[in-house]
PDB file of N, CA and C in Angstrom:
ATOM      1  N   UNK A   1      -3.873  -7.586  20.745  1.00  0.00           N
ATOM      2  CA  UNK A   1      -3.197  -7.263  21.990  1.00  0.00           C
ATOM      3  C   UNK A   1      -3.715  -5.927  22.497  1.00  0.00           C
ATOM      4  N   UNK A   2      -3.850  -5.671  23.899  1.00  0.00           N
ATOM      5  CA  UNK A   2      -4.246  -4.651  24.468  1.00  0.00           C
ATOM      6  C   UNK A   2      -2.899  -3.771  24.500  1.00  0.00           C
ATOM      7  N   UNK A   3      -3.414  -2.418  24.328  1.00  0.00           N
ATOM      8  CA  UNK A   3      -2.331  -1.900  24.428  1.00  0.00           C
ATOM      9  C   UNK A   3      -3.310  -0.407  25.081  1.00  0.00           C
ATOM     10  N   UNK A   4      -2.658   0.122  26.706  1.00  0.00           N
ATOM     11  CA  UNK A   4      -3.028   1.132  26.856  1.00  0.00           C
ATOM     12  C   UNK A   4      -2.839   2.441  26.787  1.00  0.00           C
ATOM     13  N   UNK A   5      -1.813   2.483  26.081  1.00  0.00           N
ATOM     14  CA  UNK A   5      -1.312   3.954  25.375  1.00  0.00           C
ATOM     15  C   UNK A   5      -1.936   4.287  23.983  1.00  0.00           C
ATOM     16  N   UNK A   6      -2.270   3.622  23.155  1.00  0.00           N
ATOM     17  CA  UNK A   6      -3.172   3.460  21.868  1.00  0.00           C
ATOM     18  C   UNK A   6      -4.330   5.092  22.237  1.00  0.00           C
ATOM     19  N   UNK A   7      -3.349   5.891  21.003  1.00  0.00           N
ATOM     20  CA  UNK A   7      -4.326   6.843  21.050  1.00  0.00           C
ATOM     21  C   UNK A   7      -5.361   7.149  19.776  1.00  0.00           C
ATOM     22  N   UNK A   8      -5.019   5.801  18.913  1.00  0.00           N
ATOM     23  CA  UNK A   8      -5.356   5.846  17.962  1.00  0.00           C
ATOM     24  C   UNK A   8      -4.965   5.113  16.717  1.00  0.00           C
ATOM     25  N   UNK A   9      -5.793   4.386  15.426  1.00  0.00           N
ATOM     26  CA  UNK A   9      -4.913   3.007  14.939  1.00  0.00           C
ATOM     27  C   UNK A   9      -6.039   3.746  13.817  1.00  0.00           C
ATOM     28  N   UNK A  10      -5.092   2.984  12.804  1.00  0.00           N
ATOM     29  CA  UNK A  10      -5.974   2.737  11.444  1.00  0.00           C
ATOM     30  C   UNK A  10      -5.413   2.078  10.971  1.00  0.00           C
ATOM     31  N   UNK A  11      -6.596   1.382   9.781  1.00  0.00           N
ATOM     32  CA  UNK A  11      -6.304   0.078   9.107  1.00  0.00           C
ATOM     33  C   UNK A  11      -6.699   0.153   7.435  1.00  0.00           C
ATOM     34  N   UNK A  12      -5.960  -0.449   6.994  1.00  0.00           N
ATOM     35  CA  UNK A  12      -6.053  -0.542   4.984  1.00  0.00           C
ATOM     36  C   UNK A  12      -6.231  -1.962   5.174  1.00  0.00           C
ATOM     37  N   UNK A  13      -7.049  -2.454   4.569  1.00  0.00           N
ATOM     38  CA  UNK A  13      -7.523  -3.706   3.900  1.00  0.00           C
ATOM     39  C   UNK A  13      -6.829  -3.640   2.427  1.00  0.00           C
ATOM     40  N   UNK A  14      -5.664  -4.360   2.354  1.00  0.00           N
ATOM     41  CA  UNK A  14      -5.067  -4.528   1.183  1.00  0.00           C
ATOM     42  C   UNK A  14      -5.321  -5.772   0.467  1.00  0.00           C
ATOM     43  N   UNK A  15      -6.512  -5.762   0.538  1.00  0.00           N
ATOM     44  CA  UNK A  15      -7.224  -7.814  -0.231  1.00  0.00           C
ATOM     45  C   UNK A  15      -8.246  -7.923  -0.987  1.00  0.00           C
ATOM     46  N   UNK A  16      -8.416  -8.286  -1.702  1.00  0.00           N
ATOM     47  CA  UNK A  16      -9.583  -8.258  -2.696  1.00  0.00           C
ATOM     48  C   UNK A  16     -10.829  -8.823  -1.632  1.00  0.00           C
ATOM     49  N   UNK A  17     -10.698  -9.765  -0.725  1.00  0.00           N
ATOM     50  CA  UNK A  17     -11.963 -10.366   0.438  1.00  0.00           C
ATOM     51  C   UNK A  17     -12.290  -9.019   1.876  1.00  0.00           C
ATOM     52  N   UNK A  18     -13.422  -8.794   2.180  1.00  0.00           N
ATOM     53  CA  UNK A  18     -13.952  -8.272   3.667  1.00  0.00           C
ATOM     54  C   UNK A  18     -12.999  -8.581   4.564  1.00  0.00           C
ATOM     55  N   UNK A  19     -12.703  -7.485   5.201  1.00  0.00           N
ATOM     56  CA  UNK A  19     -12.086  -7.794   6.575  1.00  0.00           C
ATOM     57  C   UNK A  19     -13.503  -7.384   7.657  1.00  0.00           C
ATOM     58  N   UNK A  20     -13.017  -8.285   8.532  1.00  0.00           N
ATOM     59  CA  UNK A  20     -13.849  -8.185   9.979  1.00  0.00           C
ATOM     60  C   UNK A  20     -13.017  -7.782  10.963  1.00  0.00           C
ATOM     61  N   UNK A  21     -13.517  -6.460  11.619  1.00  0.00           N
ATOM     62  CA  UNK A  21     -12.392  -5.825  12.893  1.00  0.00           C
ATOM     63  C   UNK A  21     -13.275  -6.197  13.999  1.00  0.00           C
ATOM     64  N   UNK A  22     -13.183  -6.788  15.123  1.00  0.00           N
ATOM     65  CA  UNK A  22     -13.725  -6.869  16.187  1.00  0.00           C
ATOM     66  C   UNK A  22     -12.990  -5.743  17.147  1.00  0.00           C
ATOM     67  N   UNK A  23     -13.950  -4.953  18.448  1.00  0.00           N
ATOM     68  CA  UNK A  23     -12.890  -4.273  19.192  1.00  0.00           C
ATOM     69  C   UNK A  23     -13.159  -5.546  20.464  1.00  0.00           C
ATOM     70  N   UNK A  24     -12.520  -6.234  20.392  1.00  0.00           N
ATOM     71  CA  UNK A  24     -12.250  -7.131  21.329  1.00  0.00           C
ATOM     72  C   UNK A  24     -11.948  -8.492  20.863  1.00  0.00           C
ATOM     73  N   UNK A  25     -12.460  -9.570  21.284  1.00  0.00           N
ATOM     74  CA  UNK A  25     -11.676 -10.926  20.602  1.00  0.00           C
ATOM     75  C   UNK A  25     -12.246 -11.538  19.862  1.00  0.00           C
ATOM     76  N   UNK A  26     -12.124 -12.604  18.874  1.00  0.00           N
ATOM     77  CA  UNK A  26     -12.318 -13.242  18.540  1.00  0.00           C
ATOM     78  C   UNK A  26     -13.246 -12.722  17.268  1.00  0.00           C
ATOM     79  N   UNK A  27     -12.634 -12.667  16.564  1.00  0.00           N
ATOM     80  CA  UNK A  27     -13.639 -12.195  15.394  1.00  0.00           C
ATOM     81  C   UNK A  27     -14.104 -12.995  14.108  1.00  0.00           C
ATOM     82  N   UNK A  28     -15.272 -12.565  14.197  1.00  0.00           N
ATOM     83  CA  UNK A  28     -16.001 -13.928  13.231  1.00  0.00           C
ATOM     84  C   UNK A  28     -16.520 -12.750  12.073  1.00  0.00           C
ATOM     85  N   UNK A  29     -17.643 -13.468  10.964  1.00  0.00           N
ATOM     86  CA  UNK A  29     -18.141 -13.033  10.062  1.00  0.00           C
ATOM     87  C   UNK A  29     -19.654 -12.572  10.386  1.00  0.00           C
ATOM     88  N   UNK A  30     -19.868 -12.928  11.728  1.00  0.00           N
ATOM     89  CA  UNK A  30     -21.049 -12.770  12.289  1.00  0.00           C
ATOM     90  C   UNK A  30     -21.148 -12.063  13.490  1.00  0.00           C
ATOM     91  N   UNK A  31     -19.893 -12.396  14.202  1.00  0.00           N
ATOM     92  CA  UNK A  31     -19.718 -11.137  15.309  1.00  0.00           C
ATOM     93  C   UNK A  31     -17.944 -10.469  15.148  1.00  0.00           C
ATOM     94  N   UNK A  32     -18.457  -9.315  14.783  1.00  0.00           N
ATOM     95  CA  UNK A  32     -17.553  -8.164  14.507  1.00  0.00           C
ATOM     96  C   UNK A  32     -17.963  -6.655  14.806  1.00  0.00           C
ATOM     97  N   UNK A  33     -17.411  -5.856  15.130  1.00  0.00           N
ATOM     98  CA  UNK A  33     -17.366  -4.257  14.739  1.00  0.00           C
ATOM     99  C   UNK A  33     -17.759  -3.724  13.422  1.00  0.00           C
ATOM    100  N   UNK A  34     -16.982  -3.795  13.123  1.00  0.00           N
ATOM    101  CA  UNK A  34     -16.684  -3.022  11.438  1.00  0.00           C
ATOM    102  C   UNK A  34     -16.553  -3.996  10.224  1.00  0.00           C
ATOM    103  N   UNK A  35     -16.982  -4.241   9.256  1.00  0.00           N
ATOM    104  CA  UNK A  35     -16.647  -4.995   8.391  1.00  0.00           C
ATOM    105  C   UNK A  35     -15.856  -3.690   7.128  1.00  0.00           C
ATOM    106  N   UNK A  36     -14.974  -4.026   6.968  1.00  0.00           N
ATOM    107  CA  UNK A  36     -14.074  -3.222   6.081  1.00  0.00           C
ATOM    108  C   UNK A  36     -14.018  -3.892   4.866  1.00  0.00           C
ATOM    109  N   UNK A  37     -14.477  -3.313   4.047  1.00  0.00           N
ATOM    110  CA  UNK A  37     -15.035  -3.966   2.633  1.00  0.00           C
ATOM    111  C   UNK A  37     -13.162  -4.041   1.763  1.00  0.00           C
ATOM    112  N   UNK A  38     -13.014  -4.815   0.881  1.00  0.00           N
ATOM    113  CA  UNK A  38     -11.750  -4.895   0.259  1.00  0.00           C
ATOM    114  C   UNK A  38     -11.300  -3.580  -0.387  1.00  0.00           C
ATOM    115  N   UNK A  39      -9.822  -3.135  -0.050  1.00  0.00           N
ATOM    116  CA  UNK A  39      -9.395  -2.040  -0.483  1.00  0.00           C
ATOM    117  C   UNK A  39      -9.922  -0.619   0.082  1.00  0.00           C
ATOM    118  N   UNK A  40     -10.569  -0.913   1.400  1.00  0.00           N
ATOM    119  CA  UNK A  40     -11.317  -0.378   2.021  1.00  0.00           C
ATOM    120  C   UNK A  40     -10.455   0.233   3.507  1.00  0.00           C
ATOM    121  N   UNK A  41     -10.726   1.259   4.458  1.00  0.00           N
ATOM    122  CA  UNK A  41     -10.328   1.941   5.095  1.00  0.00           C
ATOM    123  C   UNK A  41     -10.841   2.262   6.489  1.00  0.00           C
ATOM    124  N   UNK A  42     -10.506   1.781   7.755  1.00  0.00           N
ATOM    125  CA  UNK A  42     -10.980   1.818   8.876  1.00  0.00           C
ATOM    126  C   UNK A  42     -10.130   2.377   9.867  1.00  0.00           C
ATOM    127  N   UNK A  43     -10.716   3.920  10.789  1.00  0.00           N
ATOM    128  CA  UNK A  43      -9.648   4.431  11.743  1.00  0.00           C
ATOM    129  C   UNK A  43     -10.572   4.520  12.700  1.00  0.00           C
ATOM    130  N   UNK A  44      -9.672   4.435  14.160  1.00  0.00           N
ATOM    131  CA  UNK A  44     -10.607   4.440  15.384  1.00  0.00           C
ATOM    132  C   UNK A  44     -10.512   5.581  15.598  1.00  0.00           C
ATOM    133  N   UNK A  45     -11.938   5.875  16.515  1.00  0.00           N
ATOM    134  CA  UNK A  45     -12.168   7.385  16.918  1.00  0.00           C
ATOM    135  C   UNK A  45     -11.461   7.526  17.998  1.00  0.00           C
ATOM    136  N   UNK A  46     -11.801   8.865  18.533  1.00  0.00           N
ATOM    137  CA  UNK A  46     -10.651   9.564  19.955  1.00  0.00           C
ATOM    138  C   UNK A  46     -12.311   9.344  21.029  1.00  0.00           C
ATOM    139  N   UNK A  47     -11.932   9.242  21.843  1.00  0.00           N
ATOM    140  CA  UNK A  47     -11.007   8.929  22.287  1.00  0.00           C
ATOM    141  C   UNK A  47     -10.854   6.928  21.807  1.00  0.00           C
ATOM    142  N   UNK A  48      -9.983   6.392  21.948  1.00  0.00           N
ATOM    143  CA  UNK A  48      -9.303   5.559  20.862  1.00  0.00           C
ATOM    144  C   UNK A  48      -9.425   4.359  21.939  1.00  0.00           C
ATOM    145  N   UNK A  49     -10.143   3.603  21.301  1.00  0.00           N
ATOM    146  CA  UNK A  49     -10.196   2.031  22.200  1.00  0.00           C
ATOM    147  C   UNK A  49      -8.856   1.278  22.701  1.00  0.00           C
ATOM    148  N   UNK A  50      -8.879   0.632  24.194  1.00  0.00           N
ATOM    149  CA  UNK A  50      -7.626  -0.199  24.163  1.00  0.00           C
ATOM    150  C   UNK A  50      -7.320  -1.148  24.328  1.00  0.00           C
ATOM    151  N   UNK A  51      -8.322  -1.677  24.574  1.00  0.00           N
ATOM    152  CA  UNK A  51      -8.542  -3.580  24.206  1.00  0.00           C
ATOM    153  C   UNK A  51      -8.050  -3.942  23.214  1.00  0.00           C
ATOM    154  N   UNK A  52      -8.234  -5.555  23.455  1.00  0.00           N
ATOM    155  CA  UNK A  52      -7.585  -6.309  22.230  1.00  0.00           C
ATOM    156  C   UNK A  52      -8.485  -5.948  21.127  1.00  0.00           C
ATOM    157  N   UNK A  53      -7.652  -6.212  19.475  1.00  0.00           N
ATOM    158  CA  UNK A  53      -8.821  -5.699  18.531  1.00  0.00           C
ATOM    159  C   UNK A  53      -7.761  -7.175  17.994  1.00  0.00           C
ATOM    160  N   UNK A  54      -9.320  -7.711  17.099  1.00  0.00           N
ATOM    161  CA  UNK A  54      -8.676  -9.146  16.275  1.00  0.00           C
ATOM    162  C   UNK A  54      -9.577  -8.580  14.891  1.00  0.00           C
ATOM    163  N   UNK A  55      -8.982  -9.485  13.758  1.00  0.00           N
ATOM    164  CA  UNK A  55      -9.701  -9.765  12.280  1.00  0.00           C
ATOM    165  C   UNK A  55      -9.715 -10.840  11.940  1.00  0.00           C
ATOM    166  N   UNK A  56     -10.845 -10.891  10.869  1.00  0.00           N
ATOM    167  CA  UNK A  56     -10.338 -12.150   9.894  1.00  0.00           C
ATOM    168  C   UNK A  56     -10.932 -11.633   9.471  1.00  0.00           C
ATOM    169  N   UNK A  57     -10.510 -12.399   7.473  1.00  0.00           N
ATOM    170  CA  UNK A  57     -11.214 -12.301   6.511  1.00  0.00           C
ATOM    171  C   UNK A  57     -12.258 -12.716   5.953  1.00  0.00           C
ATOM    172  N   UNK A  58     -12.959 -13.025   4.955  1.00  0.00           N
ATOM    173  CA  UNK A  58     -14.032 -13.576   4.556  1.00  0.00           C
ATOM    174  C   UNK A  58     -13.473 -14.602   4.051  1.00  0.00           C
ATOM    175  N   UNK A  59     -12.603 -14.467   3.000  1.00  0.00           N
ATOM    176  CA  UNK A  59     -11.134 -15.404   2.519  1.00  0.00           C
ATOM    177  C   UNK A  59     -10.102 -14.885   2.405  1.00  0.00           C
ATOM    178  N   UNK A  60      -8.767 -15.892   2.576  1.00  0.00           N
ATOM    179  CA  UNK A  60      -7.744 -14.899   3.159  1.00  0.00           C
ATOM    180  C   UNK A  60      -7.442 -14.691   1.943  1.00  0.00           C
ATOM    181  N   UNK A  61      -6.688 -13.625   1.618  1.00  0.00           N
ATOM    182  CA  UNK A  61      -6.424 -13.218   0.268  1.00  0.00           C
ATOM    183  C   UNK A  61      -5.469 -12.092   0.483  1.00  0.00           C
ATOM    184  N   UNK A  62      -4.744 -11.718   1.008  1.00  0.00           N
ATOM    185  CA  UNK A  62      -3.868 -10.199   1.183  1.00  0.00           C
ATOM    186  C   UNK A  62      -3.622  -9.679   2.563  1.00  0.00           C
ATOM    187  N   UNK A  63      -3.356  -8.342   3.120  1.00  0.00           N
ATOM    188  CA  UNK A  63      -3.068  -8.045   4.059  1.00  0.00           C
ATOM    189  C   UNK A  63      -3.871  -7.302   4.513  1.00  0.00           C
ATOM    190  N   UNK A  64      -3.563  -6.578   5.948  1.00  0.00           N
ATOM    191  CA  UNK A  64      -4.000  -5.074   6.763  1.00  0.00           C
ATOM    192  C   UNK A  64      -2.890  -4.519   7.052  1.00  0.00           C
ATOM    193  N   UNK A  65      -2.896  -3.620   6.685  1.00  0.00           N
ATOM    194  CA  UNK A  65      -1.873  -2.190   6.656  1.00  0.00           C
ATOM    195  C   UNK A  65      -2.204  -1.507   8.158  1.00  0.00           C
ATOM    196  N   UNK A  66      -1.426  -1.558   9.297  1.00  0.00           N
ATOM    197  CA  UNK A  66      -2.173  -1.024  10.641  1.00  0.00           C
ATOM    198  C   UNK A  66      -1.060   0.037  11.321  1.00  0.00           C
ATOM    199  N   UNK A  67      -1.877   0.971  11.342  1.00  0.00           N
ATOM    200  CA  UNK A  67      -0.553   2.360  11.975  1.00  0.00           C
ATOM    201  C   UNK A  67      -1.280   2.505  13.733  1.00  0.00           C
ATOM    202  N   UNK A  68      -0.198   2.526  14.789  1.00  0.00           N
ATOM    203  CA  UNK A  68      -0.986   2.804  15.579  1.00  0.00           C
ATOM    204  C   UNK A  68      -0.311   3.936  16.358  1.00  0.00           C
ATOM    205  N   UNK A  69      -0.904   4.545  17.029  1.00  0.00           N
ATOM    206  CA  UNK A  69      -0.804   6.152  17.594  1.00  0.00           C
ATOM    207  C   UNK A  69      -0.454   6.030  18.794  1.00  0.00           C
ATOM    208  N   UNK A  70       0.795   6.074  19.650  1.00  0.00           N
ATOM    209  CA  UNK A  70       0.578   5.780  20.906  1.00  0.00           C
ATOM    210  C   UNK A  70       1.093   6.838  21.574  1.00  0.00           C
ATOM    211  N   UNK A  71       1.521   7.039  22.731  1.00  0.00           N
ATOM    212  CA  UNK A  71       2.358   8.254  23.977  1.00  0.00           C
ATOM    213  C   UNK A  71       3.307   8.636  23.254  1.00  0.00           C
TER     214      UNK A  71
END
């Protein structure tokens, strides 16, 4: 979801499998942003994207831990 107050988000990969962060939609294993390796740690820079951001895993296996920073 877009959100335009987002001054800033980070994410914990709490899964033994890759997460894939896309900053926009649809996220695959082949088109993504960031691949966040398991148990692994991803924060957006400032100034802080506000488009939709999607994931998936490699296999699902656990969660994402996501804090986001807004107004």
């Amino acid at each position: 979801v877009a959100a335009t107050t987002r001054k800033g988000a980070s994410f914990f990969n709490d899964s033994t499998q890759a997460l894939f962060i896309k900053l926009g939609t649809v996220a695959s294993a082949t088109d993504y942003t960031v691949k966040v390796p398991a148990r692994g740690y991803f924060e957006l820079i400032t100034p802080a994207y506000t488009g939709a951001i999607d994931g998936i895993w490699a296999a699902a296996n656990g969660a994402v831990k996501i804090t986001e920073i807004k107004d």
